[in-house]
PDB file of N, CA and C in Angstrom:
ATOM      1  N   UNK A   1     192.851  -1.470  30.254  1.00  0.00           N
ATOM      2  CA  UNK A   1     192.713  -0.048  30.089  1.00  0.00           C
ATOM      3  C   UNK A   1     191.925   0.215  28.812  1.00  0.00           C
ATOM      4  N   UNK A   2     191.136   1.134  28.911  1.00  0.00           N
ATOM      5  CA  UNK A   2     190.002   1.753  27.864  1.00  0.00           C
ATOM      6  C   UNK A   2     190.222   2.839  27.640  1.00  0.00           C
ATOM      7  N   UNK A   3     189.877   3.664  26.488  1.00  0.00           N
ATOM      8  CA  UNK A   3     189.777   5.124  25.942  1.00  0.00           C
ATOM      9  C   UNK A   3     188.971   5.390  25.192  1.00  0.00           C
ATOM     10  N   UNK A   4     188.349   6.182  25.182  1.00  0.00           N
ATOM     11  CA  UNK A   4     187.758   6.824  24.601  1.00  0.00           C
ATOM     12  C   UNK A   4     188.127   7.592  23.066  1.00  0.00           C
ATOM     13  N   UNK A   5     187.706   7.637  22.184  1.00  0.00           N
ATOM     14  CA  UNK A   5     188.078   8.358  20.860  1.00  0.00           C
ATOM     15  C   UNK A   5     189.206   9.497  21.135  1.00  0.00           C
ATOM     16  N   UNK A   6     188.391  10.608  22.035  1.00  0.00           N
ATOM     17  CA  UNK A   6     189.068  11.889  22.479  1.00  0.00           C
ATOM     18  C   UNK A   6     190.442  11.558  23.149  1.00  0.00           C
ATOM     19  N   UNK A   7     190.319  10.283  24.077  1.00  0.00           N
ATOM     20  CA  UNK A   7     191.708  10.126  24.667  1.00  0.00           C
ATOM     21  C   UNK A   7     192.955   9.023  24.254  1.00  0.00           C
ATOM     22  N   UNK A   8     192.207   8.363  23.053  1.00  0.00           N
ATOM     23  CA  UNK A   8     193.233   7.917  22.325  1.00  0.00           C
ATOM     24  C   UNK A   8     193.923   8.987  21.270  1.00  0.00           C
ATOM     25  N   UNK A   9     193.276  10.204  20.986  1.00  0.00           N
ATOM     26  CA  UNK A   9     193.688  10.799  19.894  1.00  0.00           C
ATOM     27  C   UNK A   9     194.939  11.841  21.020  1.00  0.00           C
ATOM     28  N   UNK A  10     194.400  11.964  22.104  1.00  0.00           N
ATOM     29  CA  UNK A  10     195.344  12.668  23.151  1.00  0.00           C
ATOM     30  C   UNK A  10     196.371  11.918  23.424  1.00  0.00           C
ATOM     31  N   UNK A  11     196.315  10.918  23.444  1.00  0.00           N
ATOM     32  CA  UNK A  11     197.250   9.801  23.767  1.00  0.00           C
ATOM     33  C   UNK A  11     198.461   9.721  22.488  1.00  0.00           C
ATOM     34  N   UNK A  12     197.907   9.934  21.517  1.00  0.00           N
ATOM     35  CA  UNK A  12     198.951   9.468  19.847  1.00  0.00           C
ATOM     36  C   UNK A  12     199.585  10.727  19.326  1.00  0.00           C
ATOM     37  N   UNK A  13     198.375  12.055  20.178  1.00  0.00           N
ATOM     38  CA  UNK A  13     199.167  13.210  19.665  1.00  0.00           C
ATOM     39  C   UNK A  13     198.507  13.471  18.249  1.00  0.00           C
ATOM     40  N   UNK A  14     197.419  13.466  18.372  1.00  0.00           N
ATOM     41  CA  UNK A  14     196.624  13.055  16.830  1.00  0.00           C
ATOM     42  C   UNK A  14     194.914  13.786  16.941  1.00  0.00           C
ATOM     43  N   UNK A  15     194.614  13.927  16.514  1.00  0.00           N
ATOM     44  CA  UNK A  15     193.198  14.437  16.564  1.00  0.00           C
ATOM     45  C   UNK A  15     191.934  13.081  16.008  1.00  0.00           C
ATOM     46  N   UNK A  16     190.511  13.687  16.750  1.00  0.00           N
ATOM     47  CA  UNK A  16     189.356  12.651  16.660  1.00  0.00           C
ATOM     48  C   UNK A  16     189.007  12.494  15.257  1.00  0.00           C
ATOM     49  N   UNK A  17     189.080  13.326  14.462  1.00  0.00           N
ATOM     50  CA  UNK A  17     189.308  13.712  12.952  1.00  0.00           C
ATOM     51  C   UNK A  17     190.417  12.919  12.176  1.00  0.00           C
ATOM     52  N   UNK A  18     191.108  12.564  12.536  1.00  0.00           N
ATOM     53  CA  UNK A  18     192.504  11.799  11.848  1.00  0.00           C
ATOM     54  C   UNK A  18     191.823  10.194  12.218  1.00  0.00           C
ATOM     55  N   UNK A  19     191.598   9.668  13.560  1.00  0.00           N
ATOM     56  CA  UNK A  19     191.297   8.624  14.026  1.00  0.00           C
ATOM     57  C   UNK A  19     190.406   8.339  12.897  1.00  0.00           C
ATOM     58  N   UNK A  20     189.038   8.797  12.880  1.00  0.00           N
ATOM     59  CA  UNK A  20     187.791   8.359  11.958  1.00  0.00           C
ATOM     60  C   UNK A  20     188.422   8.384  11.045  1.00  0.00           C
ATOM     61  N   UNK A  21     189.302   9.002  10.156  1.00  0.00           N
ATOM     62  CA  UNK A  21     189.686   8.714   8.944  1.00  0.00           C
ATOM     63  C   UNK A  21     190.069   7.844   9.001  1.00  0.00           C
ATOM     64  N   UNK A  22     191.687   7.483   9.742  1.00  0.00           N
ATOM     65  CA  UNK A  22     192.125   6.263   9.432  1.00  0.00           C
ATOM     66  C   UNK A  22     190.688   4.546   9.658  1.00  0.00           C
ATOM     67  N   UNK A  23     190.141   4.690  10.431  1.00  0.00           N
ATOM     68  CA  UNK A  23     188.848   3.877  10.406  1.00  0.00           C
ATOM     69  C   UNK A  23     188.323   3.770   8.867  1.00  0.00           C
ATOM     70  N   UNK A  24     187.889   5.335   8.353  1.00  0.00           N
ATOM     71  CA  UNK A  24     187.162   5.110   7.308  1.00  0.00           C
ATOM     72  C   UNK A  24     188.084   4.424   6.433  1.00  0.00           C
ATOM     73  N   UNK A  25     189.410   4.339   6.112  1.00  0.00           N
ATOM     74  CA  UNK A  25     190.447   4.182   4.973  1.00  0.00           C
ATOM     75  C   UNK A  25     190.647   2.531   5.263  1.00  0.00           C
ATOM     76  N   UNK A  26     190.484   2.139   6.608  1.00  0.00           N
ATOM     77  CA  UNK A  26     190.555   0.433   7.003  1.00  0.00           C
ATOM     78  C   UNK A  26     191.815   0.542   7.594  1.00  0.00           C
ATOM     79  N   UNK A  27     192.321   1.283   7.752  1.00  0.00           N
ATOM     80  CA  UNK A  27     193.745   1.315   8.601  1.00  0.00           C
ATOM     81  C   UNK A  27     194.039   1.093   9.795  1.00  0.00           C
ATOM     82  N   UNK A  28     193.178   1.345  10.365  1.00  0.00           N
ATOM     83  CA  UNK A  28     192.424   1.331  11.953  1.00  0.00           C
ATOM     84  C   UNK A  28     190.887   0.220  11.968  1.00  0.00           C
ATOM     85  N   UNK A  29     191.212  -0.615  12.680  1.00  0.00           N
ATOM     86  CA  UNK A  29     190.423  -1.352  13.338  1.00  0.00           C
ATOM     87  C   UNK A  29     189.247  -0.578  14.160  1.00  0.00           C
ATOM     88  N   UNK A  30     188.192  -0.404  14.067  1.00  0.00           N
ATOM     89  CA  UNK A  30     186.977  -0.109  14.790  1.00  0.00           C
ATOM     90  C   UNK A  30     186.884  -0.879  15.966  1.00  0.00           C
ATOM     91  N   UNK A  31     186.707  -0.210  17.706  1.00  0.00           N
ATOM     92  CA  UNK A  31     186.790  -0.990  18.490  1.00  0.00           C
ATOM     93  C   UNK A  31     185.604  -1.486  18.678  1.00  0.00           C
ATOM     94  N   UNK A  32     185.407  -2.246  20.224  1.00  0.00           N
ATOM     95  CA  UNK A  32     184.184  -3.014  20.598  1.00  0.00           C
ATOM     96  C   UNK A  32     183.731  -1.075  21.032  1.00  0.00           C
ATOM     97  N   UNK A  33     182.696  -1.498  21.440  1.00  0.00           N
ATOM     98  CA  UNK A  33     181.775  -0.287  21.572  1.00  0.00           C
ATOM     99  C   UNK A  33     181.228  -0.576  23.655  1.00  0.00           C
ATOM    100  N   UNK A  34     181.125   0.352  24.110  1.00  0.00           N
ATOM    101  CA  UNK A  34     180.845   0.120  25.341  1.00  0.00           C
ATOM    102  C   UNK A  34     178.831   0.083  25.507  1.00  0.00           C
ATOM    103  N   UNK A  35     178.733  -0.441  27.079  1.00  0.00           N
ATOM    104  CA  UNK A  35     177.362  -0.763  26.759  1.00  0.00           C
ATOM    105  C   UNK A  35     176.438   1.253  26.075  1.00  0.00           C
ATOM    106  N   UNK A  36     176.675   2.166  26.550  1.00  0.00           N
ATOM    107  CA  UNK A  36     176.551   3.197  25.870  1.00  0.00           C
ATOM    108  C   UNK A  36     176.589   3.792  25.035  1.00  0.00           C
ATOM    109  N   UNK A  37     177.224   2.840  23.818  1.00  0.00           N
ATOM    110  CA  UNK A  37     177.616   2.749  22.194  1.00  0.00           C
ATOM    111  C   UNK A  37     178.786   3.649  22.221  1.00  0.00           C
ATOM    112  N   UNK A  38     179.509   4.004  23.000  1.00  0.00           N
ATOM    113  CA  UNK A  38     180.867   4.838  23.212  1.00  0.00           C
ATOM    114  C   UNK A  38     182.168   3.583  22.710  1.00  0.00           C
ATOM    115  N   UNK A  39     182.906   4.336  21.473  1.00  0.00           N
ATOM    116  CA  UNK A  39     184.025   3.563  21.395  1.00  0.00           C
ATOM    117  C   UNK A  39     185.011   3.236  22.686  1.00  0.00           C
ATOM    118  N   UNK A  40     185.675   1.445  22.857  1.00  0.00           N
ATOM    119  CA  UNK A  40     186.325   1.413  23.471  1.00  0.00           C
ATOM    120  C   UNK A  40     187.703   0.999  23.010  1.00  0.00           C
ATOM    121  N   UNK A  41     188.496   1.962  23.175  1.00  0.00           N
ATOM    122  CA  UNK A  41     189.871   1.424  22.383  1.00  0.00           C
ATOM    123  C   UNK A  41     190.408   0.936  23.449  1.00  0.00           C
ATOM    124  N   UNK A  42     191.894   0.103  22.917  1.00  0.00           N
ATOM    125  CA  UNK A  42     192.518  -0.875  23.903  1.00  0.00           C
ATOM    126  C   UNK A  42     194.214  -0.395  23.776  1.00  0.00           C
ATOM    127  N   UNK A  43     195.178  -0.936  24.057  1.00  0.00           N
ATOM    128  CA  UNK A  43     196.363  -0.738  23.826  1.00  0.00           C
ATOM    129  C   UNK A  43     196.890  -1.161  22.357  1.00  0.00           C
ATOM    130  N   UNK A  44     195.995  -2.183  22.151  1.00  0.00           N
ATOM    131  CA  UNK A  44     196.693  -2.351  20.469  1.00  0.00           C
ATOM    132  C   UNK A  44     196.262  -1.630  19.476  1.00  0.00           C
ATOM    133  N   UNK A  45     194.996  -1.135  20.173  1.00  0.00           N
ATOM    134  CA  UNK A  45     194.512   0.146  18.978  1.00  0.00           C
ATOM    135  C   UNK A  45     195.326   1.442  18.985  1.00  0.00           C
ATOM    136  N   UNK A  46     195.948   1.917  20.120  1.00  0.00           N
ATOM    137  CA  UNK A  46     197.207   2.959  20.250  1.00  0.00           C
ATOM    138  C   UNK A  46     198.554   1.852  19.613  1.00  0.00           C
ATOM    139  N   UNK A  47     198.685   1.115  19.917  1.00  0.00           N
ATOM    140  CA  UNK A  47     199.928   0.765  18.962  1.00  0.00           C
ATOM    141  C   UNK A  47     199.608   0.609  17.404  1.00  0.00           C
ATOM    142  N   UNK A  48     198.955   0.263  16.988  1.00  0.00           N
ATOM    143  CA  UNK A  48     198.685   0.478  15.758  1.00  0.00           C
ATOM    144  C   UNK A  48     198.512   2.057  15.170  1.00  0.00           C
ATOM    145  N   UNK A  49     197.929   2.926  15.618  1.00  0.00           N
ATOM    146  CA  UNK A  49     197.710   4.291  15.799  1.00  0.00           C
ATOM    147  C   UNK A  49     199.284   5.146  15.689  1.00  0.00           C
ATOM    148  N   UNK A  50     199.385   4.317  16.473  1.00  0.00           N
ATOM    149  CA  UNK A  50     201.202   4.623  16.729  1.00  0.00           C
ATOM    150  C   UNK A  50     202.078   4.798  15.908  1.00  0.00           C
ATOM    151  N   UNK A  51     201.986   3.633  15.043  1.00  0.00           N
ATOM    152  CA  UNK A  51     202.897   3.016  14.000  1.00  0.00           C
ATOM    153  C   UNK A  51     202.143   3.472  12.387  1.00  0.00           C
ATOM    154  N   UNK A  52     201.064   3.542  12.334  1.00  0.00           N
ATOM    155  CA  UNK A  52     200.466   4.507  11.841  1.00  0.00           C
ATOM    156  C   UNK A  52     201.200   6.254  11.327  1.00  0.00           C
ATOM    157  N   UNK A  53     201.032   6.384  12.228  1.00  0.00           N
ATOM    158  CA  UNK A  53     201.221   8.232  12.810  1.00  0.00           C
ATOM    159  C   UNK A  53     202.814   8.085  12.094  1.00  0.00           C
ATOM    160  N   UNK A  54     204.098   7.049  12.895  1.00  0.00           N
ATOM    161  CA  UNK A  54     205.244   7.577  12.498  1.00  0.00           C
ATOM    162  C   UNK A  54     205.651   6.759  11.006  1.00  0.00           C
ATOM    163  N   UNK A  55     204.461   5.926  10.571  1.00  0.00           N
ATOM    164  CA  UNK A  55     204.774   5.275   9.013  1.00  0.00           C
ATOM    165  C   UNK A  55     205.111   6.780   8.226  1.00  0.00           C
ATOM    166  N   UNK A  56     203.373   7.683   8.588  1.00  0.00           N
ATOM    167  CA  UNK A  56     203.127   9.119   7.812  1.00  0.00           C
ATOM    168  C   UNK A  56     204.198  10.191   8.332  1.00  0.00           C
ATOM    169  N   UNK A  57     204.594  10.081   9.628  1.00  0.00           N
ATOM    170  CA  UNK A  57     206.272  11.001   9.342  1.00  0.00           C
ATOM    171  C   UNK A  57     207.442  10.737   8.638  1.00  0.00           C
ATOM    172  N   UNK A  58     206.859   9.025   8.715  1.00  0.00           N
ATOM    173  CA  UNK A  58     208.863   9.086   7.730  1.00  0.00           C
ATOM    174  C   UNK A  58     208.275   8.899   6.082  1.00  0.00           C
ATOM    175  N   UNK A  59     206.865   9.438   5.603  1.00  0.00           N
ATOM    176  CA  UNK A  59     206.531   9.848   4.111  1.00  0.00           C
ATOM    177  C   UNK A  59     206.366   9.173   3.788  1.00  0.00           C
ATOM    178  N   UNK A  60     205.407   7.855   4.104  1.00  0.00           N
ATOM    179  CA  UNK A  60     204.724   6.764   3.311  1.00  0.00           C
ATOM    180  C   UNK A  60     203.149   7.342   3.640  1.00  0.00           C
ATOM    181  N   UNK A  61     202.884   6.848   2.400  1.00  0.00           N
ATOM    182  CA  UNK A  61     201.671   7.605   1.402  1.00  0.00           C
ATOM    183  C   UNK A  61     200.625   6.895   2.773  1.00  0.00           C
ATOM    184  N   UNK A  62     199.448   7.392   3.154  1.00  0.00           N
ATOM    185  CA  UNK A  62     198.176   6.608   3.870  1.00  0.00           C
ATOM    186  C   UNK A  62     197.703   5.129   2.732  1.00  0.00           C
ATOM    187  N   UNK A  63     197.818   5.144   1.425  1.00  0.00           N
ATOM    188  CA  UNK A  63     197.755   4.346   0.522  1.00  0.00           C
ATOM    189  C   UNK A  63     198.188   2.658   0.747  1.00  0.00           C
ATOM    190  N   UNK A  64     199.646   3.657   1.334  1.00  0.00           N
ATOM    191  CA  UNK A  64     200.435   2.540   1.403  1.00  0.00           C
ATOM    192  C   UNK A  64     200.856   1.579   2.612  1.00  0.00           C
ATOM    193  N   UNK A  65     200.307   2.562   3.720  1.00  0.00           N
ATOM    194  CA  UNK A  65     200.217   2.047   4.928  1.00  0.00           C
ATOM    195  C   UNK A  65     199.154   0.636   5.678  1.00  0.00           C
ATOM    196  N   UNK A  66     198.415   1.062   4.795  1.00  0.00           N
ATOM    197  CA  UNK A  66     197.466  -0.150   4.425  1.00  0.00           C
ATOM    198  C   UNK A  66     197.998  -1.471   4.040  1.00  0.00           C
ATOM    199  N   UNK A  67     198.981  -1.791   3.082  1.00  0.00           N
ATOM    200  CA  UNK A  67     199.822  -2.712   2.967  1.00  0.00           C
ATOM    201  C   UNK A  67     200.826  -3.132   3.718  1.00  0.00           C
ATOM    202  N   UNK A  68     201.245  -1.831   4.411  1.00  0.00           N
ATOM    203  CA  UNK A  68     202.115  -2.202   5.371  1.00  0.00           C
ATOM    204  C   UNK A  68     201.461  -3.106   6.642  1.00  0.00           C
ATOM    205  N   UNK A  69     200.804  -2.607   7.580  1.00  0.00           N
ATOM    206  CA  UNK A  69     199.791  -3.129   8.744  1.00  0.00           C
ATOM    207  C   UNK A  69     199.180  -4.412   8.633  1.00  0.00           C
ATOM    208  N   UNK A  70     198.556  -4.048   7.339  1.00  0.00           N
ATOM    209  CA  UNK A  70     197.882  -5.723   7.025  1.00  0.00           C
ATOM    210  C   UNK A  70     198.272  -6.534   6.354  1.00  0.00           C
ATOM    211  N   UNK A  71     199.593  -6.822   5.953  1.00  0.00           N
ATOM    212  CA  UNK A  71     200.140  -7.724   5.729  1.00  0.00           C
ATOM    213  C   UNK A  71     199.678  -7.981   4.280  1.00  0.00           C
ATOM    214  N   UNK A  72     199.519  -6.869   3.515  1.00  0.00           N
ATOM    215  CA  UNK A  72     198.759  -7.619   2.109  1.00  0.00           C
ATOM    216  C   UNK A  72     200.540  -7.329   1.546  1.00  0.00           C
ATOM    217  N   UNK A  73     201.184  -6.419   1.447  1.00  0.00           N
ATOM    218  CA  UNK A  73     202.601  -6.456   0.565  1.00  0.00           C
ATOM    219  C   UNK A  73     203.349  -6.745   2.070  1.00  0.00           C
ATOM    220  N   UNK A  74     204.894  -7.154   1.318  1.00  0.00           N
ATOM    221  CA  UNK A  74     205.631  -7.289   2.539  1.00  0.00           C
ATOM    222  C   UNK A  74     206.060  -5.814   3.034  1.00  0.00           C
ATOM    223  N   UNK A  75     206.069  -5.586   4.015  1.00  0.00           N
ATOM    224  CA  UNK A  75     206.768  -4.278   4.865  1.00  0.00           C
ATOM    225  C   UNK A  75     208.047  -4.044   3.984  1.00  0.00           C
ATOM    226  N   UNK A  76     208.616  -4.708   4.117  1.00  0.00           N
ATOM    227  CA  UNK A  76     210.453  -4.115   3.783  1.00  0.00           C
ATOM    228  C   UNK A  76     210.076  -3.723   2.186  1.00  0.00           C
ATOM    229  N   UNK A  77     209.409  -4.574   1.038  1.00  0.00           N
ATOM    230  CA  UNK A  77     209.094  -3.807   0.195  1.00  0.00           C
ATOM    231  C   UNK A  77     208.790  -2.305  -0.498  1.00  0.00           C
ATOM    232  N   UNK A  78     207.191  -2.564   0.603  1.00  0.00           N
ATOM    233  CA  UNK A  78     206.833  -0.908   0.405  1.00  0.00           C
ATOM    234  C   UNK A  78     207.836  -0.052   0.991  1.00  0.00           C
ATOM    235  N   UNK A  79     208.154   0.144   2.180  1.00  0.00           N
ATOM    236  CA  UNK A  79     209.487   0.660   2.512  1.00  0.00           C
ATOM    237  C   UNK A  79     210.837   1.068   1.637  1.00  0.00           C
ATOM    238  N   UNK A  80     211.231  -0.291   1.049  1.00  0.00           N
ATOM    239  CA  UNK A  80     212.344   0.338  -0.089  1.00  0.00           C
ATOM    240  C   UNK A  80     211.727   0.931  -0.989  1.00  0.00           C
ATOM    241  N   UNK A  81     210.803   0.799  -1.174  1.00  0.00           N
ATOM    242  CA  UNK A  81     210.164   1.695  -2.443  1.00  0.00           C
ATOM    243  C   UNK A  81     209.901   3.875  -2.106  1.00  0.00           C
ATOM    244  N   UNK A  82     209.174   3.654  -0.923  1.00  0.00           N
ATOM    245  CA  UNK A  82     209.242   5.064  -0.076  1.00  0.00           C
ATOM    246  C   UNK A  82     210.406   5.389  -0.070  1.00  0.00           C
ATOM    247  N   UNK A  83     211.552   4.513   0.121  1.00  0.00           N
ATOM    248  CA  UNK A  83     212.929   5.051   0.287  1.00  0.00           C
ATOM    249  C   UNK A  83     213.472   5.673  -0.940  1.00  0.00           C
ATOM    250  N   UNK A  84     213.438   4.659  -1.940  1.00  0.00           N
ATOM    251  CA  UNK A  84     213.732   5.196  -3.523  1.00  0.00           C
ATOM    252  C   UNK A  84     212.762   6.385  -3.996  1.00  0.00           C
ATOM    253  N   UNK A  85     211.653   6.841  -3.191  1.00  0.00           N
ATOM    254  CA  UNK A  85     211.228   7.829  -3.968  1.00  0.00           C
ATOM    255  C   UNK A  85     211.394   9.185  -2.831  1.00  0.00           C
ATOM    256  N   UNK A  86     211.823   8.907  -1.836  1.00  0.00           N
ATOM    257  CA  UNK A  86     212.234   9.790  -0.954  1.00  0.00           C
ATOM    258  C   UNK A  86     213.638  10.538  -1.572  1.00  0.00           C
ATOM    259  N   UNK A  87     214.276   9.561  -2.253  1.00  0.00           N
ATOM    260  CA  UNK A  87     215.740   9.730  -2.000  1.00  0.00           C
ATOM    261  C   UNK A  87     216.002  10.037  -3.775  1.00  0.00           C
ATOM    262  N   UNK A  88     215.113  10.035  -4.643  1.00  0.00           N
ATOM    263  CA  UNK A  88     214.512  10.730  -5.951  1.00  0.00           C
ATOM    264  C   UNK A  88     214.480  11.862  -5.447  1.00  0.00           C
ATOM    265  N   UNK A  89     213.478  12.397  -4.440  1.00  0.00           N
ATOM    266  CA  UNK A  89     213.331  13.630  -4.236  1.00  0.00           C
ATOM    267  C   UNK A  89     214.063  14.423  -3.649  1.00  0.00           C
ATOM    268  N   UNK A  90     215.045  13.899  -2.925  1.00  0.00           N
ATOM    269  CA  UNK A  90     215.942  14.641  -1.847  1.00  0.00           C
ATOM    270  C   UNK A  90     217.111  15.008  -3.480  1.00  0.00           C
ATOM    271  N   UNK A  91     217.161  14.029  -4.638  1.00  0.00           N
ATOM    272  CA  UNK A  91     218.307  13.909  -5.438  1.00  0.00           C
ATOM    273  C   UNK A  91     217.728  15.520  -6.409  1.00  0.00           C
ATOM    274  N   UNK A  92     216.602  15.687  -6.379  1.00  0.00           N
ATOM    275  CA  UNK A  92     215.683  16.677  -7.443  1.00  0.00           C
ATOM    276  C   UNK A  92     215.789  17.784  -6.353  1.00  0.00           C
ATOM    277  N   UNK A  93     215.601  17.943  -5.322  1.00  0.00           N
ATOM    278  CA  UNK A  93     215.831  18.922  -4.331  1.00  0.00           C
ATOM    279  C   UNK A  93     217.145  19.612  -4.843  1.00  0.00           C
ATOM    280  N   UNK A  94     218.223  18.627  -4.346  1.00  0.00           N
ATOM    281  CA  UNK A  94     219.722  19.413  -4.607  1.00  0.00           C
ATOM    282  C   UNK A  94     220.109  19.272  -6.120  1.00  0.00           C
ATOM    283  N   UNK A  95     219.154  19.507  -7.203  1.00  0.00           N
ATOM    284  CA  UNK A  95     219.699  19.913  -8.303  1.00  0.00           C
ATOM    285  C   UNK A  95     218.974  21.476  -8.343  1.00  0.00           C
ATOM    286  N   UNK A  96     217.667  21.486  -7.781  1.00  0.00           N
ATOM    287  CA  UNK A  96     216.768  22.359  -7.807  1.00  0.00           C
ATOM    288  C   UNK A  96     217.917  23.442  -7.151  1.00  0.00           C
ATOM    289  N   UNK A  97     218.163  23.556  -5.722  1.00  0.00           N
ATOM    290  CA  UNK A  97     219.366  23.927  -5.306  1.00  0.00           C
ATOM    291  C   UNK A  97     220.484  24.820  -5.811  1.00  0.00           C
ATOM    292  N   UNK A  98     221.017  23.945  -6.781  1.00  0.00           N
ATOM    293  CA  UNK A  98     221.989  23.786  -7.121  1.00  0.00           C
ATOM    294  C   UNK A  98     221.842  24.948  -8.174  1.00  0.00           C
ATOM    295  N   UNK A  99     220.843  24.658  -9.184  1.00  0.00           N
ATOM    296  CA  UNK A  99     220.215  25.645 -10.665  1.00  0.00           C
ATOM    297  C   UNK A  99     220.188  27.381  -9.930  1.00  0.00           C
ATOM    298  N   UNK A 100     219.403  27.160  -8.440  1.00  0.00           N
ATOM    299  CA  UNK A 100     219.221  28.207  -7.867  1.00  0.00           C
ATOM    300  C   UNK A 100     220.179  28.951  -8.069  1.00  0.00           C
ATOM    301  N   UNK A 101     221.515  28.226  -7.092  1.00  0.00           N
ATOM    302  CA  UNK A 101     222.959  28.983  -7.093  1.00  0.00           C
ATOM    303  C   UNK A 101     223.585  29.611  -7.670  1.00  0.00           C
ATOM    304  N   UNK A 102     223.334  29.232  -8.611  1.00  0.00           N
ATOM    305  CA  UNK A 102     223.508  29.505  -9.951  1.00  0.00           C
ATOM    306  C   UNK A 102     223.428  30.954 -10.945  1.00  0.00           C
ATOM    307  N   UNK A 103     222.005  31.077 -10.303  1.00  0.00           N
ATOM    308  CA  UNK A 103     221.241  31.868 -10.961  1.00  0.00           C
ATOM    309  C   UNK A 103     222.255  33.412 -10.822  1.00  0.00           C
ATOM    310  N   UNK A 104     222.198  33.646  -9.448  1.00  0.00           N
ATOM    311  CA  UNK A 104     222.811  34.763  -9.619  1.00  0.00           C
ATOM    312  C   UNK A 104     224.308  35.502  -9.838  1.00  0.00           C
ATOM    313  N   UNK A 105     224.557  34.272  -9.901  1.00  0.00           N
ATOM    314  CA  UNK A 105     226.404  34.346 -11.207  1.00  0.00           C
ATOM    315  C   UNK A 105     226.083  34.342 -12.440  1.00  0.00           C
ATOM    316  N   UNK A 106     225.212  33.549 -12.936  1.00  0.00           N
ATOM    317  CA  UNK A 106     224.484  34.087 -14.492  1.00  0.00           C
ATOM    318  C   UNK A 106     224.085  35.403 -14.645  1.00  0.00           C
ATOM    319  N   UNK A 107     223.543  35.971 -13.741  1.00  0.00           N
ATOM    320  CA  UNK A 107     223.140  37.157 -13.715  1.00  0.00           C
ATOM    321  C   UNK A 107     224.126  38.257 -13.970  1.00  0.00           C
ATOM    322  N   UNK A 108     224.807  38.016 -13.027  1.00  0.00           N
ATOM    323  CA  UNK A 108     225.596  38.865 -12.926  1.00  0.00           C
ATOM    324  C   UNK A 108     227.066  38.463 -13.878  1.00  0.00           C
ATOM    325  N   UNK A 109     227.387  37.622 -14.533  1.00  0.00           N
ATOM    326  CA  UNK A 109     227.940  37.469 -15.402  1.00  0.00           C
ATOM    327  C   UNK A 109     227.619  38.217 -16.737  1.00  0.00           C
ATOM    328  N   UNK A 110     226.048  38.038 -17.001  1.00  0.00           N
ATOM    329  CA  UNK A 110     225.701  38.212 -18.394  1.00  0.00           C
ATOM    330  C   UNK A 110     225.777  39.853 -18.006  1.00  0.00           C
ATOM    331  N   UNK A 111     225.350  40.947 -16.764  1.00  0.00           N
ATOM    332  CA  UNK A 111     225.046  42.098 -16.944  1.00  0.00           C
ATOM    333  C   UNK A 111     226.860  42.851 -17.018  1.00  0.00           C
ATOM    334  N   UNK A 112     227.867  42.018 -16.861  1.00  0.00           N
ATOM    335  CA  UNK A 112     228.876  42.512 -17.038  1.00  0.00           C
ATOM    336  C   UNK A 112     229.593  42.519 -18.141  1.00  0.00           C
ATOM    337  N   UNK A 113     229.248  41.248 -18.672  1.00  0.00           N
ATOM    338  CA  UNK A 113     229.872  40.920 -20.288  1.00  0.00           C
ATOM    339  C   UNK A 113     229.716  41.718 -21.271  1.00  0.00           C
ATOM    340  N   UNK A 114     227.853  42.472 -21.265  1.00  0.00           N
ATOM    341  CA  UNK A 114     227.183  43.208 -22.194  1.00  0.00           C
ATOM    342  C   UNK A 114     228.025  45.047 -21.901  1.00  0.00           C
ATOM    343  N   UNK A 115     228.443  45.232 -20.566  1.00  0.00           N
ATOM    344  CA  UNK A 115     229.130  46.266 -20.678  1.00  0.00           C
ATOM    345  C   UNK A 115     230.476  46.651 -20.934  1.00  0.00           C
ATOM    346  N   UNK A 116     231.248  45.365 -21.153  1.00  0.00           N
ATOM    347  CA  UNK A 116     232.444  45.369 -21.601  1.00  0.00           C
ATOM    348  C   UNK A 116     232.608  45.348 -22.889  1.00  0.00           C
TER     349      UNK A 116
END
């Protein structure tokens, strides 16, 4: 089975615009080309595409995905590392949160104190 640019990007749920990038970044393998100079992608170019796409939903950098795929760092590495800075941010979220909550018992603390 073959595809075309347009119908691998239909296929991943992804646009022809995302594909060439990941190409330009080395993330993506460039396929053989048909006798018409039309890209021909294959199934491992959608699995890679694939794994790709849901690296960047669960918030690893395009940077880093590169290490992941090609084997230059180990996977589980970069991974715990995305995790520790995921889970930094989820920790800065619920203080952010938290200050919010806050706010308007301060408020309304300080505008009652000053009238008593």
């Amino acid at each position: 089975m073959a595809w075309s640019t347009r119908e691998l990007a239909e296929l991943a749920g992804t646009t022809v615009n995302t594909i060439r990038h990941y190409h330009r970044l080395g993330l993506l393998d460039e396929p053989e080309r048909r006798a018409n100079g039309y890209k021909q992608y294959e199934v491992q170019h959608l699995v890679v595409l694939l794994r790709i796409r849901r690296l960047v939903e669960l918030g690893v950098p395009l940077s880093r995905i590169g290490a992941i795929t090609s084997g230059g760092a180990p996977a589980p590495e970069v991974l715990r590392q995305v995790d520790a800075d995921l889970a930094a941010e989820v920790e800065r979220l619920r203080r952010a949160r938290s200050d919010i909550a806050t706010l308007p018992r301060s408020a309304y603390d300080r505008l009652f104190s000053r009238s008593s």
